[in-house]
Protein backbone atom coordinates (compact mmCIF):
# COMPACT_ATOMS: atom_id res chain seq x y z
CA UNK A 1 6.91 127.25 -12.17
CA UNK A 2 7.15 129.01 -8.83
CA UNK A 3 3.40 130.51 -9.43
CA UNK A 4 2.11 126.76 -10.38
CA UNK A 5 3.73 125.45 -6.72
CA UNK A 6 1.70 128.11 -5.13
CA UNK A 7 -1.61 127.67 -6.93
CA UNK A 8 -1.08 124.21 -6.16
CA UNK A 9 -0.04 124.54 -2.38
CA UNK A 10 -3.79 126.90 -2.28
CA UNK A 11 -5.85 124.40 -4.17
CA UNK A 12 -4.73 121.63 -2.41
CA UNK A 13 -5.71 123.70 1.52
CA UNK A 14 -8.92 124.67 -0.02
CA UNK A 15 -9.64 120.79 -0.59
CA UNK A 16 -8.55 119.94 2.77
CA UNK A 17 -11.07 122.75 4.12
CA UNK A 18 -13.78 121.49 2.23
CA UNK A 19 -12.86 117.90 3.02
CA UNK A 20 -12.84 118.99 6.74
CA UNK A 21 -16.41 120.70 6.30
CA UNK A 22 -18.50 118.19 4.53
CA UNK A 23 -16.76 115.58 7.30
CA UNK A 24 -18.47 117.57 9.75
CA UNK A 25 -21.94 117.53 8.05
CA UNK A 26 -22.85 114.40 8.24
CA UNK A 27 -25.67 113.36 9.86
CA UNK A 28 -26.40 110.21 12.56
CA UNK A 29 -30.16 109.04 11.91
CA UNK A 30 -31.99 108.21 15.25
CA UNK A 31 -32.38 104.89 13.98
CA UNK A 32 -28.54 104.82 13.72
CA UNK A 33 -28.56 106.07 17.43
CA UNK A 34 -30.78 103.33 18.47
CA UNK A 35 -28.10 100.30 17.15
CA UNK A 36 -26.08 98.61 19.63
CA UNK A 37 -26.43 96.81 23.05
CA UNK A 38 -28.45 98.76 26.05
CA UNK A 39 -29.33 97.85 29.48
CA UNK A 40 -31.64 99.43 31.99
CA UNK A 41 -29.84 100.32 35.45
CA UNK A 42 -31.24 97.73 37.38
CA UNK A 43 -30.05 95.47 35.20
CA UNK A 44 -33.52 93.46 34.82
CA UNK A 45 -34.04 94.21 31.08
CA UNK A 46 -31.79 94.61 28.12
CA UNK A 47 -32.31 95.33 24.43
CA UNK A 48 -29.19 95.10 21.60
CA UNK A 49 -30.70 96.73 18.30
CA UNK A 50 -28.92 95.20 15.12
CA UNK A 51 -28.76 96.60 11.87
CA UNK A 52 -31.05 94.00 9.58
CA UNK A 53 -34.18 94.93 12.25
CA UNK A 54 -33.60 91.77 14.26
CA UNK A 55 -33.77 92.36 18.13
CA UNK A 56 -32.49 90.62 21.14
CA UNK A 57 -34.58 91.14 24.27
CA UNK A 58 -32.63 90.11 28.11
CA UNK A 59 -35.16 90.09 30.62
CA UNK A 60 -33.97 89.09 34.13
CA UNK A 61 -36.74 87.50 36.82
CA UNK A 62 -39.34 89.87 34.95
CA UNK A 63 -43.15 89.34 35.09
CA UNK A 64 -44.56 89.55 31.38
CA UNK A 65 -47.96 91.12 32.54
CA UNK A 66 -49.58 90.27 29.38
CA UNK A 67 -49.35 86.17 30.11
CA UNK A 68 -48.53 86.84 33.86
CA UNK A 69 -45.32 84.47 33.51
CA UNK A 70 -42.06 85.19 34.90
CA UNK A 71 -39.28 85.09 32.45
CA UNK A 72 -35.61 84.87 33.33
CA UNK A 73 -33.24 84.90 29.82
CA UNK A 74 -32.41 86.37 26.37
CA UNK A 75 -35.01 86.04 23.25
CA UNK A 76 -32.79 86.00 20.44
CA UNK A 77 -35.26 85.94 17.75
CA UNK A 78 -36.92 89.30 18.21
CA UNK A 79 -37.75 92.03 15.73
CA UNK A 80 -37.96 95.53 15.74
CA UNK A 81 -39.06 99.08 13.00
CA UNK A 82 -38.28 102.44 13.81
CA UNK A 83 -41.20 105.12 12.82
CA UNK A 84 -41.78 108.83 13.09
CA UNK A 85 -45.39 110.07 14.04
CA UNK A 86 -46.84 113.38 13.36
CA UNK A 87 -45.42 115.01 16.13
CA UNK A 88 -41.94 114.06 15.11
CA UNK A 89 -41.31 111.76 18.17
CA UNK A 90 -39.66 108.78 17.20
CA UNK A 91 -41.19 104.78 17.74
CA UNK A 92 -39.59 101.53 18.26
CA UNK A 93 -41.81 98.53 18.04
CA UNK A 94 -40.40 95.86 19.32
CA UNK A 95 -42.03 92.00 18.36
CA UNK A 96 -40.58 88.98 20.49
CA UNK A 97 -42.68 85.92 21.84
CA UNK A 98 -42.53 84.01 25.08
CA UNK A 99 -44.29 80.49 25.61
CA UNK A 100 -45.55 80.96 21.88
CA UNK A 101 -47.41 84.25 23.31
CA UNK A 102 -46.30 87.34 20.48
CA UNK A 103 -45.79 90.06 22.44
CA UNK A 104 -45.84 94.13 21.01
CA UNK A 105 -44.55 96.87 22.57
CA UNK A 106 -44.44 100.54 21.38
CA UNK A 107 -41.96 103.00 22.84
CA UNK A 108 -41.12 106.59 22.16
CA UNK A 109 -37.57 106.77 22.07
CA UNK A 110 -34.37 108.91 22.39
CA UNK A 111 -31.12 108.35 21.85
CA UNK A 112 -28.55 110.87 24.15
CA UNK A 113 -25.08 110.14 23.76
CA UNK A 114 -24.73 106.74 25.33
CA UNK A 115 -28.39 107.38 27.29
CA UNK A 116 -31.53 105.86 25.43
CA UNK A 117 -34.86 106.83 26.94
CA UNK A 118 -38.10 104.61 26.10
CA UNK A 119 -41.32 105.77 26.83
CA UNK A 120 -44.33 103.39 26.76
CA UNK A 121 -46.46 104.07 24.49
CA UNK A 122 -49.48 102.44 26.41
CA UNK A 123 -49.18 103.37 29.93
CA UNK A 124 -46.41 105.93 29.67
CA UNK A 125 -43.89 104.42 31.40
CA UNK A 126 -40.19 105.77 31.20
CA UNK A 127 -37.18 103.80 31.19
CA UNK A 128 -33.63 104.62 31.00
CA UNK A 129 -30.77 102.62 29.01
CA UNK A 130 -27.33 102.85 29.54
CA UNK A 131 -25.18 101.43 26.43
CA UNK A 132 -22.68 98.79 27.41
């Protein structure tokens, strides 16, 4: 009985250790990363990433070059799809439309702690989120 309390007492650490180790290994996708509510630190554009691919875009007194309108407000109805190109960098594309203009944009991203980095994809333009 005493030898069964022991093997018992060792089986039961070794499952904890194990337990503990495959805890450990799991893995955050970037697109995981990339969920949640960021703003840039002016505080003139905002983007909150939800789980079923919809998007909300905050733009504050920003000029949408595209239709050369100035647009003050949230878009609720955006969408977004996370890729991976050759070169392993990862893409957001985000789709959201102002005065019935769609609008496209392509960003690199990168997801550091609560710091998410987008690089534009057409003129190269880097921008730094903060989560909040």
């Amino acid at each position: 009985m005493k030898n069964f309390k022991k093997l018992a007492v060792v089986l039961l650490a070794v499952v904890m250790v194990v337990s503990v180790f495959a805890a450990c290994d799991i893995k955050i996708t970037p697109e995981q990363k990339l969920m949640g509510a960021w703003r840039d630190s002016t505080g003139t554009m905002g983007f909150e990433f939800l789980e079923d691919g919809a998007c909300k875009v905050t733009l504050v007194n920003v000029t949408i070059p595209i239709i050369n309108y100035t647009y003050d407000g949230t878009i609720e109805n955006a969408a977004y799809t996370v890729s991976k190109d050759d070169a392993g960098s990862h893409h957001v594309t985000v789709i959201y439309s102002i005065l019935s203009k769609s609008i496209t944009k392509d960003y690199i991203f990168n997801v550091d702690g609560n710091v998410l980095t987008l690089t534009d994809t057409d003129d190269g333009t880097v921008t730094t989120f903060l989560a909040y």
